[in-house]
PDB file of N, CA and C in Angstrom:
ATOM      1  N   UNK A   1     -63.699 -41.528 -26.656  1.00  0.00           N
ATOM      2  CA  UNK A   1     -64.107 -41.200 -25.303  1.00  0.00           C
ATOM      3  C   UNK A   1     -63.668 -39.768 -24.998  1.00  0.00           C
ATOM      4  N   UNK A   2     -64.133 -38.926 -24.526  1.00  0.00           N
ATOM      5  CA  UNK A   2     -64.278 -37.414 -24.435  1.00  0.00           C
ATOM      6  C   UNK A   2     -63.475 -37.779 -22.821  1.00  0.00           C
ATOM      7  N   UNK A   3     -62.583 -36.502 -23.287  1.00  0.00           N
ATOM      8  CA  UNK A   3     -61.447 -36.173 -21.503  1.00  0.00           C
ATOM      9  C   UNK A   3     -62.187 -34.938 -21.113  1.00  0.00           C
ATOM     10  N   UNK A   4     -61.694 -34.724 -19.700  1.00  0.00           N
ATOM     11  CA  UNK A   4     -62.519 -33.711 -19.141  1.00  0.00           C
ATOM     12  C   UNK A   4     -61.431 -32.560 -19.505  1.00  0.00           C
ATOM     13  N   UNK A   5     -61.418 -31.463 -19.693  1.00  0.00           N
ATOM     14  CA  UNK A   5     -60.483 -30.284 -20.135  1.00  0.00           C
ATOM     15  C   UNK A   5     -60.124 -29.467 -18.378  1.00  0.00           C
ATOM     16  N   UNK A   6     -59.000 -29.453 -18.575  1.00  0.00           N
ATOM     17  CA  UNK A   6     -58.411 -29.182 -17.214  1.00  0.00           C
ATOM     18  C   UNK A   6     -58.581 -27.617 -17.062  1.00  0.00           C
ATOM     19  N   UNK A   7     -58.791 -27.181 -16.028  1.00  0.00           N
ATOM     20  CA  UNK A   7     -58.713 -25.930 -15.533  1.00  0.00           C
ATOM     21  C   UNK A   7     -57.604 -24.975 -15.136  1.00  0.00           C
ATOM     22  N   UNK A   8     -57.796 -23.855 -15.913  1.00  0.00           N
ATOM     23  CA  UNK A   8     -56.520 -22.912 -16.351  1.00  0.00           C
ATOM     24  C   UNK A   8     -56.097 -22.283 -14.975  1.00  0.00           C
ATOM     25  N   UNK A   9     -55.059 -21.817 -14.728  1.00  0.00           N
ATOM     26  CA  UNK A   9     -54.293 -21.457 -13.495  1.00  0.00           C
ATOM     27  C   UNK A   9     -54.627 -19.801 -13.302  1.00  0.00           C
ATOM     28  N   UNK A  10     -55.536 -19.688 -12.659  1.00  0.00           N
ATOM     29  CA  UNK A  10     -55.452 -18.046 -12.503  1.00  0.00           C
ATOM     30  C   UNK A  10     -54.879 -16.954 -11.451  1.00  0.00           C
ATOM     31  N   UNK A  11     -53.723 -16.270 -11.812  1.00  0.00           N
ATOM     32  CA  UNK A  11     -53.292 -15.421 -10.594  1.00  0.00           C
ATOM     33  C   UNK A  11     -54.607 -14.429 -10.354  1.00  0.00           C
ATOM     34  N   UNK A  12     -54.582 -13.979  -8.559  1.00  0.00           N
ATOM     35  CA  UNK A  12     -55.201 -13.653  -8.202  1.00  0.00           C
ATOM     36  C   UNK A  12     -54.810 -12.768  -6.970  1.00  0.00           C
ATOM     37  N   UNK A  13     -55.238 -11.461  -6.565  1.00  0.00           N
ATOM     38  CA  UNK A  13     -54.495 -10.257  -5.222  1.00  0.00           C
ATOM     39  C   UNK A  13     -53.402  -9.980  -5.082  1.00  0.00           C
ATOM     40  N   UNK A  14     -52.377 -10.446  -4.599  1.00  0.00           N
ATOM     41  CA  UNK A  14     -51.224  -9.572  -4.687  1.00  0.00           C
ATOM     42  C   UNK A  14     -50.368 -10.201  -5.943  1.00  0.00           C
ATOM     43  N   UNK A  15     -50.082 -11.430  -6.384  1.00  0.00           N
ATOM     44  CA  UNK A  15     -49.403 -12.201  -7.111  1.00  0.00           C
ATOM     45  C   UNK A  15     -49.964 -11.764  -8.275  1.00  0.00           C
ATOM     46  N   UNK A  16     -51.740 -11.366  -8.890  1.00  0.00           N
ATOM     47  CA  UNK A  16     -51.833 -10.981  -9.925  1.00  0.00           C
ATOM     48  C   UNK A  16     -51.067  -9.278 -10.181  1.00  0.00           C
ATOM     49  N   UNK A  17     -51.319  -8.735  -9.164  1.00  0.00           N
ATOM     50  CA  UNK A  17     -50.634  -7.327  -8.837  1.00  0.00           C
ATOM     51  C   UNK A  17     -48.918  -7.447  -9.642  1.00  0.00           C
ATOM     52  N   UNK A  18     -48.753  -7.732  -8.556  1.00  0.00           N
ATOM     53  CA  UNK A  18     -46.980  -8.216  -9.182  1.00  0.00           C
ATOM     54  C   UNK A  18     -46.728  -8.332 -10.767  1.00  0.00           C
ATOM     55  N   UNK A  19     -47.468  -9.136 -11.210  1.00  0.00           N
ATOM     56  CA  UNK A  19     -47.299  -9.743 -12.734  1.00  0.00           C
ATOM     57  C   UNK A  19     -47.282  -8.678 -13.507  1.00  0.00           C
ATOM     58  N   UNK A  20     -49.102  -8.261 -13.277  1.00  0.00           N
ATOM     59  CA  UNK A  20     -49.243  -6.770 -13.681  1.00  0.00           C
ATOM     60  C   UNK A  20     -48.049  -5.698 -14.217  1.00  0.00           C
ATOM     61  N   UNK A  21     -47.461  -5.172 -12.649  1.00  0.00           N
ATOM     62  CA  UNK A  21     -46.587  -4.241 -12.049  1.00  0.00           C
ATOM     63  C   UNK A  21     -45.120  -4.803 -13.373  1.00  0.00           C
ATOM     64  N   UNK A  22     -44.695  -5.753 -13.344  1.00  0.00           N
ATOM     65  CA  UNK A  22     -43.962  -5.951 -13.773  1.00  0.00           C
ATOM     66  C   UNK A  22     -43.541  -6.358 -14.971  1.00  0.00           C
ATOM     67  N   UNK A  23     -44.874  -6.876 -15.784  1.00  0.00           N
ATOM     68  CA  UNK A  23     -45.321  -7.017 -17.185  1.00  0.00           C
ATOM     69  C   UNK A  23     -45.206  -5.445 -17.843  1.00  0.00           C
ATOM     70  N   UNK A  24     -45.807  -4.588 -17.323  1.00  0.00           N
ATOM     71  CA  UNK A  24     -45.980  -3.293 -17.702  1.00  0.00           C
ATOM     72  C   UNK A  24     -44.380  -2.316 -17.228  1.00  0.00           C
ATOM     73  N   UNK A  25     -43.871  -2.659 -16.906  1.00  0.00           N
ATOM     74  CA  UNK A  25     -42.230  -2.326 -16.338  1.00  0.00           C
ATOM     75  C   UNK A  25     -41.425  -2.591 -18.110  1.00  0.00           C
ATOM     76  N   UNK A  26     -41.947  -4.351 -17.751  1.00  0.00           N
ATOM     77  CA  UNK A  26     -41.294  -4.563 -18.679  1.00  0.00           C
ATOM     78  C   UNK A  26     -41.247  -4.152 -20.510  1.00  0.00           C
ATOM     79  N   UNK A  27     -42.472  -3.793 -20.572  1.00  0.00           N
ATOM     80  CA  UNK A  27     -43.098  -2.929 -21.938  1.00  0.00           C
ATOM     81  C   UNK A  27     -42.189  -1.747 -21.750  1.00  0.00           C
ATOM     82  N   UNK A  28     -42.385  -1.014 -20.691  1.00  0.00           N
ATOM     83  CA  UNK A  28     -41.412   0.385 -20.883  1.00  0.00           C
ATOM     84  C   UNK A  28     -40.230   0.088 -21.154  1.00  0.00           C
ATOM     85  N   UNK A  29     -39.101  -1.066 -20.817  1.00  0.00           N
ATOM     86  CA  UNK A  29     -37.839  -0.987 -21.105  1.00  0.00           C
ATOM     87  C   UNK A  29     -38.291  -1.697 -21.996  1.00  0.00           C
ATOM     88  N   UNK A  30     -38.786  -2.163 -23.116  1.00  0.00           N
ATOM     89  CA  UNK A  30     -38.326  -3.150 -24.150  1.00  0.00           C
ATOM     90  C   UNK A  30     -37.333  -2.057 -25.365  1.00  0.00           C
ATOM     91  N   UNK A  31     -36.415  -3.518 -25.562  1.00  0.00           N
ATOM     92  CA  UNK A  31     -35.912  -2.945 -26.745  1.00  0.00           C
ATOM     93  C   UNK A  31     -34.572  -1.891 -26.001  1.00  0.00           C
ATOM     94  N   UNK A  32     -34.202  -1.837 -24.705  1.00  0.00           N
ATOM     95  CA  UNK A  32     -33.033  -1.177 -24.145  1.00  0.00           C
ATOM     96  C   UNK A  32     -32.425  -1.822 -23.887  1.00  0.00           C
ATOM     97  N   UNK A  33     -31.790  -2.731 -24.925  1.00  0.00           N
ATOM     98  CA  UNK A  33     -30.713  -3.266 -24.442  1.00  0.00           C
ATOM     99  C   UNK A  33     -29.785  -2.951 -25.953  1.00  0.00           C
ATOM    100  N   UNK A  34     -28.650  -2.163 -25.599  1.00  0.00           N
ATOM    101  CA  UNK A  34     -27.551  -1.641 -26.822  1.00  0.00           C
ATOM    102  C   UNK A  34     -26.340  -3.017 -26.374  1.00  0.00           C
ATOM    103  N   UNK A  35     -26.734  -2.966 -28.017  1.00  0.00           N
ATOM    104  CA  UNK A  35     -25.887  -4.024 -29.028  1.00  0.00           C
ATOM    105  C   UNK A  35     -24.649  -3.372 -29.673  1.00  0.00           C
ATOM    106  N   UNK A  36     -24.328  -2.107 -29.636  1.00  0.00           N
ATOM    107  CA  UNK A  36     -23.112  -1.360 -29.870  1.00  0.00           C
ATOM    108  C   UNK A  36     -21.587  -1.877 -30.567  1.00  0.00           C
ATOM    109  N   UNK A  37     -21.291  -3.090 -29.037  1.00  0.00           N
ATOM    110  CA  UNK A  37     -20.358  -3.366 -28.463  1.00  0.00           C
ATOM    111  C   UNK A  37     -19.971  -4.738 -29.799  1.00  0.00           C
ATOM    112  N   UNK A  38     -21.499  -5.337 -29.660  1.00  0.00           N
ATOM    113  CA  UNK A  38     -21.215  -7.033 -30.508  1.00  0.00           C
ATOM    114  C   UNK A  38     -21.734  -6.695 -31.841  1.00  0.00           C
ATOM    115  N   UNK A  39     -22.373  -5.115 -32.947  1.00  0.00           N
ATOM    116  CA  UNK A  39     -22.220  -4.673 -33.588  1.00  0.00           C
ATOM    117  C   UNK A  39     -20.619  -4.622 -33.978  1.00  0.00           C
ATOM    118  N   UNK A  40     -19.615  -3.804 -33.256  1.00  0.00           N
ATOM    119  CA  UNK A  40     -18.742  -3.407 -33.538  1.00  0.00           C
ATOM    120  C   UNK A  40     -17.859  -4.791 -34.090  1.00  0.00           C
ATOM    121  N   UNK A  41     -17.940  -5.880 -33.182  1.00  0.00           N
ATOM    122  CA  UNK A  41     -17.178  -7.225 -32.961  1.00  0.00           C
ATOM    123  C   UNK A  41     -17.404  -7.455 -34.638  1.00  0.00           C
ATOM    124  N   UNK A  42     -19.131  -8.124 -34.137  1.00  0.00           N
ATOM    125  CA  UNK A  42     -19.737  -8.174 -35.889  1.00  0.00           C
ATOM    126  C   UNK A  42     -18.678  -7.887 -37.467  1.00  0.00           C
ATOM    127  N   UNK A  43     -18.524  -6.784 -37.246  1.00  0.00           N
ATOM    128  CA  UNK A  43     -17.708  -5.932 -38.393  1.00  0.00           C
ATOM    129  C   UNK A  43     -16.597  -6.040 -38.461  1.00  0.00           C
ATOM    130  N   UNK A  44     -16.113  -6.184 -37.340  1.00  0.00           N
ATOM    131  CA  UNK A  44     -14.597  -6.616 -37.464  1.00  0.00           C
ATOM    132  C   UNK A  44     -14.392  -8.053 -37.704  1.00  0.00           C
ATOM    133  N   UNK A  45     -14.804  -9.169 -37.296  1.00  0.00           N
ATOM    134  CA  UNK A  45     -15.232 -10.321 -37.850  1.00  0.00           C
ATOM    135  C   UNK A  45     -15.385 -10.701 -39.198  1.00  0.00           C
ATOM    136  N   UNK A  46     -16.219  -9.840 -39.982  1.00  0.00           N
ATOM    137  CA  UNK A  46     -16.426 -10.020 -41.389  1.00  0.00           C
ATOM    138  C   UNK A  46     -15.508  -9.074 -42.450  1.00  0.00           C
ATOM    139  N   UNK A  47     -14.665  -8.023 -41.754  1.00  0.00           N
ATOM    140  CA  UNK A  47     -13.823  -7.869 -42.174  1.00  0.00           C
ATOM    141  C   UNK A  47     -13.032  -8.752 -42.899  1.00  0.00           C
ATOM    142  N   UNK A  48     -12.671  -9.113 -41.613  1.00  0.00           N
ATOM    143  CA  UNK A  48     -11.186 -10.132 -41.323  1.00  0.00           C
ATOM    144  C   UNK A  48     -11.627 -11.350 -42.301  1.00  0.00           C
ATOM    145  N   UNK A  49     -12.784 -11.621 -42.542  1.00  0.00           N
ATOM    146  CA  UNK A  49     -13.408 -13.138 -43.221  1.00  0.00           C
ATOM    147  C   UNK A  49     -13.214 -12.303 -44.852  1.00  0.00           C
ATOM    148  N   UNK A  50     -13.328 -11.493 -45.032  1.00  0.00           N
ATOM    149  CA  UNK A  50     -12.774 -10.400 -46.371  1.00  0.00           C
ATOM    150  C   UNK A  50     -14.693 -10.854 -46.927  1.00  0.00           C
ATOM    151  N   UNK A  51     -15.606 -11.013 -45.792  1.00  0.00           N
ATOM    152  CA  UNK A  51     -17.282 -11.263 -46.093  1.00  0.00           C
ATOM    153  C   UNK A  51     -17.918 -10.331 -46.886  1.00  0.00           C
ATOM    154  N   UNK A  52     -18.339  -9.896 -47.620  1.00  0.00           N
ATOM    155  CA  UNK A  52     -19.148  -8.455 -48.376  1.00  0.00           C
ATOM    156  C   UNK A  52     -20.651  -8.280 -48.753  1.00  0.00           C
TER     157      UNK A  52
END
């Protein structure tokens, strides 16, 4: 017996705006987030484990 296929949710005027605005925000910062700190940890960790 065949189901009827449900209808997809579409944003629309200011709420599609937003998504937009902030999807594309989010492309510019990708990838800025410095790992430095839990790099450094990292190494000292496998030090100490004598890891190679």
């Amino acid at each position: 017996m065949a189901m009827a296929i449900s209808n997809v949710p579409v944003l629309t005027g200011e709420a599609a705006e937003t998504f937009v605005r902030k999807a594309d925000e989010a492309m510019k910062n990708r990838g800025s987030i410095d790992f430095t700190e839990q790099r450094a940890e990292m190494k000292l960790i496998l030090a100490n484990a004598r890891f190679e």
